[in-house]
N, C-alpha and C. Protein backbone atom coordinates (compact mmCIF):
# COMPACT_ATOMS: atom_id res chain seq x y z
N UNK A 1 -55.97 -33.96 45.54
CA UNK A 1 -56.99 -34.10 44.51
C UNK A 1 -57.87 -32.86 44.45
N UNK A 2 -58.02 -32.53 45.16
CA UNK A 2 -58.83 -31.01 45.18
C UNK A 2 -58.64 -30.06 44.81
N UNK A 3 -57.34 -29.84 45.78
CA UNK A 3 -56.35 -29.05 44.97
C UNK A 3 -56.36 -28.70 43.46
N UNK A 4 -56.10 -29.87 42.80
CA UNK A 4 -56.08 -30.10 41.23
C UNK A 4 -56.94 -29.60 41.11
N UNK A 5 -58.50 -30.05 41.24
CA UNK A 5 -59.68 -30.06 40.44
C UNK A 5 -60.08 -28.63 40.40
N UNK A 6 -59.76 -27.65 42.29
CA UNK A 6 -59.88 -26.40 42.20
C UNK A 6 -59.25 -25.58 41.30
N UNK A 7 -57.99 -25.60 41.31
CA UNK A 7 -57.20 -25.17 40.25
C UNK A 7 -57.93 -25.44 38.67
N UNK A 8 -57.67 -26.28 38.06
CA UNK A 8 -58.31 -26.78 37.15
C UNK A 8 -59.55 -25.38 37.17
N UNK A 9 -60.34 -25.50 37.49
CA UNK A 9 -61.71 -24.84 37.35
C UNK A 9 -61.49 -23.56 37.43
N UNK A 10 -60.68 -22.58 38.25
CA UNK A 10 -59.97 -21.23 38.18
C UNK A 10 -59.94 -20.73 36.94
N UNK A 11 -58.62 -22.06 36.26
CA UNK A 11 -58.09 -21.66 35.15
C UNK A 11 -58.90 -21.40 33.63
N UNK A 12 -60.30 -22.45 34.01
CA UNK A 12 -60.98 -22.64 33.26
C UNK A 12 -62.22 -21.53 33.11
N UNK A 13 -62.59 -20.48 34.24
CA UNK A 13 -62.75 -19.64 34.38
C UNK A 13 -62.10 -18.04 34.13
N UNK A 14 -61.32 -18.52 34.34
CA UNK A 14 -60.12 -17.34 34.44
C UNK A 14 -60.46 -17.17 32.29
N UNK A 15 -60.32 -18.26 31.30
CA UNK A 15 -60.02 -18.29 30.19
C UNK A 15 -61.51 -17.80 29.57
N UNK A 16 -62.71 -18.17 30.26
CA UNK A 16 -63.88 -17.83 29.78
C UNK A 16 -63.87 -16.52 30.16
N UNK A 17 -63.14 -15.91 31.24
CA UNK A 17 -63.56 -14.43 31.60
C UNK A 17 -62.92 -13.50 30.42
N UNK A 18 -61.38 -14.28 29.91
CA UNK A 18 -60.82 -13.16 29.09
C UNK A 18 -61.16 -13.03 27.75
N UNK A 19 -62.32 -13.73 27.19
CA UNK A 19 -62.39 -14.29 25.79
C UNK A 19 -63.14 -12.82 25.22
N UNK A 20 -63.65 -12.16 25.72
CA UNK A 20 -64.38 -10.72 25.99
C UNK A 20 -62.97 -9.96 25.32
N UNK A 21 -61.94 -10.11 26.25
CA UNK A 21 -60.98 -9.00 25.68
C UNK A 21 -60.38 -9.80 24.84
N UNK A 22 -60.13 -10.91 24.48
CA UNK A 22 -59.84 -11.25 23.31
C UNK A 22 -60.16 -11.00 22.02
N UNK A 23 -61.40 -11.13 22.07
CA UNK A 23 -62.80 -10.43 20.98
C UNK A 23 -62.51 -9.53 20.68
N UNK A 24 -62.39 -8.21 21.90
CA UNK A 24 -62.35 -6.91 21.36
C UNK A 24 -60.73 -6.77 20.41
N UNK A 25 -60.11 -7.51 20.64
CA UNK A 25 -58.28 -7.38 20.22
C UNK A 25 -58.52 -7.49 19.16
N UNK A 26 -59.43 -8.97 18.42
CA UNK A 26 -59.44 -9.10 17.16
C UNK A 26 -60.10 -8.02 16.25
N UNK A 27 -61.02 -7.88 16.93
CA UNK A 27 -62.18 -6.65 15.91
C UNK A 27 -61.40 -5.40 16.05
N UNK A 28 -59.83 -5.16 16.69
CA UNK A 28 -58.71 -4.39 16.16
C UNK A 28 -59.53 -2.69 16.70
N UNK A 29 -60.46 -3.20 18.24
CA UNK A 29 -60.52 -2.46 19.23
C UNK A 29 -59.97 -2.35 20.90
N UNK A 30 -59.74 -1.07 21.10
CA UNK A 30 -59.57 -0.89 22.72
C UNK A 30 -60.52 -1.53 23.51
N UNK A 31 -59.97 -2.71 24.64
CA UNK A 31 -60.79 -3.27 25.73
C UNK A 31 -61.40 -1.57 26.16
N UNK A 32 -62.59 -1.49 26.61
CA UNK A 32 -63.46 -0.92 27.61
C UNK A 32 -63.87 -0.85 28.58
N UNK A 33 -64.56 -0.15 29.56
CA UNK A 33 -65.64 -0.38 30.70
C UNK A 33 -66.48 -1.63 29.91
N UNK A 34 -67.42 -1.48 28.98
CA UNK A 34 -68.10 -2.60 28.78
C UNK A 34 -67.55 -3.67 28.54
N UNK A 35 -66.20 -4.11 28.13
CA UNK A 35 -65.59 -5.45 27.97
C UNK A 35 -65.32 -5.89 29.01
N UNK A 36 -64.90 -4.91 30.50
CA UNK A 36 -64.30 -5.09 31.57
C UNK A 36 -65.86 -5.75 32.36
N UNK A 37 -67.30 -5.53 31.93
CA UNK A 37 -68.54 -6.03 32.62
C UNK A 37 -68.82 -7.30 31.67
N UNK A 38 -68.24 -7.19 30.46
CA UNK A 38 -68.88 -8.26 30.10
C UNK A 38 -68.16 -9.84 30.67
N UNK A 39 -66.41 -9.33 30.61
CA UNK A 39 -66.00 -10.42 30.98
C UNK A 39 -66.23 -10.79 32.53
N UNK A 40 -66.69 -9.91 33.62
CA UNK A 40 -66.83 -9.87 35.14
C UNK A 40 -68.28 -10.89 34.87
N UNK A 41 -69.35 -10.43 33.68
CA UNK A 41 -70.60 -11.24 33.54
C UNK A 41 -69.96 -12.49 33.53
N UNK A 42 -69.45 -13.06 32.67
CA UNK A 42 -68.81 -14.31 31.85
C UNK A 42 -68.64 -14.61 33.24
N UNK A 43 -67.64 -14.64 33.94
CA UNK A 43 -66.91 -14.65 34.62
C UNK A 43 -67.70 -15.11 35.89
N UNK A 44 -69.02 -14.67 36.47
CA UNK A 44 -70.26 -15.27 37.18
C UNK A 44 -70.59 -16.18 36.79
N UNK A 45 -71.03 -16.34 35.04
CA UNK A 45 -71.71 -17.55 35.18
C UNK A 45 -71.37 -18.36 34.88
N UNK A 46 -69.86 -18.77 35.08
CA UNK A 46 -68.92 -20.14 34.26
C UNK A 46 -68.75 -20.22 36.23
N UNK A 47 -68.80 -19.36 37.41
CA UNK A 47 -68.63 -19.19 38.52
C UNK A 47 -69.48 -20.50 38.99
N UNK A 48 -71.03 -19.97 38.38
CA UNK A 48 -72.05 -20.69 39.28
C UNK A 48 -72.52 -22.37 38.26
N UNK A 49 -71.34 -22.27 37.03
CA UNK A 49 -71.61 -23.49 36.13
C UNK A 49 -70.63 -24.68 36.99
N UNK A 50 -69.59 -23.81 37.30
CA UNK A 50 -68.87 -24.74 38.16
C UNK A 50 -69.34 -24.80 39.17
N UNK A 51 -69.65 -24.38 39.92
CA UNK A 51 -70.32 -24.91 41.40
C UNK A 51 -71.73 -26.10 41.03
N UNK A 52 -72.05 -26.01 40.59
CA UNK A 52 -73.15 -26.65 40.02
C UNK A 52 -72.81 -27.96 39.78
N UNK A 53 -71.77 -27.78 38.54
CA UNK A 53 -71.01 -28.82 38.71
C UNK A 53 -70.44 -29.69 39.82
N UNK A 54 -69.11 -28.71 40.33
CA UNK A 54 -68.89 -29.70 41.73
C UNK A 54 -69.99 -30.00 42.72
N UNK A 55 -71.11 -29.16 42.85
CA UNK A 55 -72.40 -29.88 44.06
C UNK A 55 -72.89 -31.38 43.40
N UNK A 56 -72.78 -30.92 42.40
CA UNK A 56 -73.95 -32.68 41.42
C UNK A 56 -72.75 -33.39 41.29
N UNK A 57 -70.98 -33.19 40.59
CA UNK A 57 -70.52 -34.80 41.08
C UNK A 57 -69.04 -34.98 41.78
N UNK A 58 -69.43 -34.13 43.18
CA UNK A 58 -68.34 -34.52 44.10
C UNK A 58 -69.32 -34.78 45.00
């Protein structure tokens, strides 16, 4: 069960981090240094949304 739920939350992270270089693909620009911080930003605070999460309901 953990397993799962960890996973689960990776992936769900992993998808908020790339949405940055997704963005830049559409607006039919080169990812950057700044896309590469923005998604590492993203990427913290979907970090500490999930922990938050699992502390309040596991």
């Amino acid at each position: 069960m953990h397993t799962a739920v960890l996973t689960a939350e990776i992936y769900a992270v992993v998808r908020i981090a790339a949405i940055s270089f997704v963005i830049t693909r559409l607006r039919g620009e080169r990812p950057s240094g700044v896309t590469l911080v923005g998604a590492i930003g993203l990427a913290v605070l979907a970090v500490l949304v999930v922990a938050i999460k699992l502390v309040l309901t596991h």
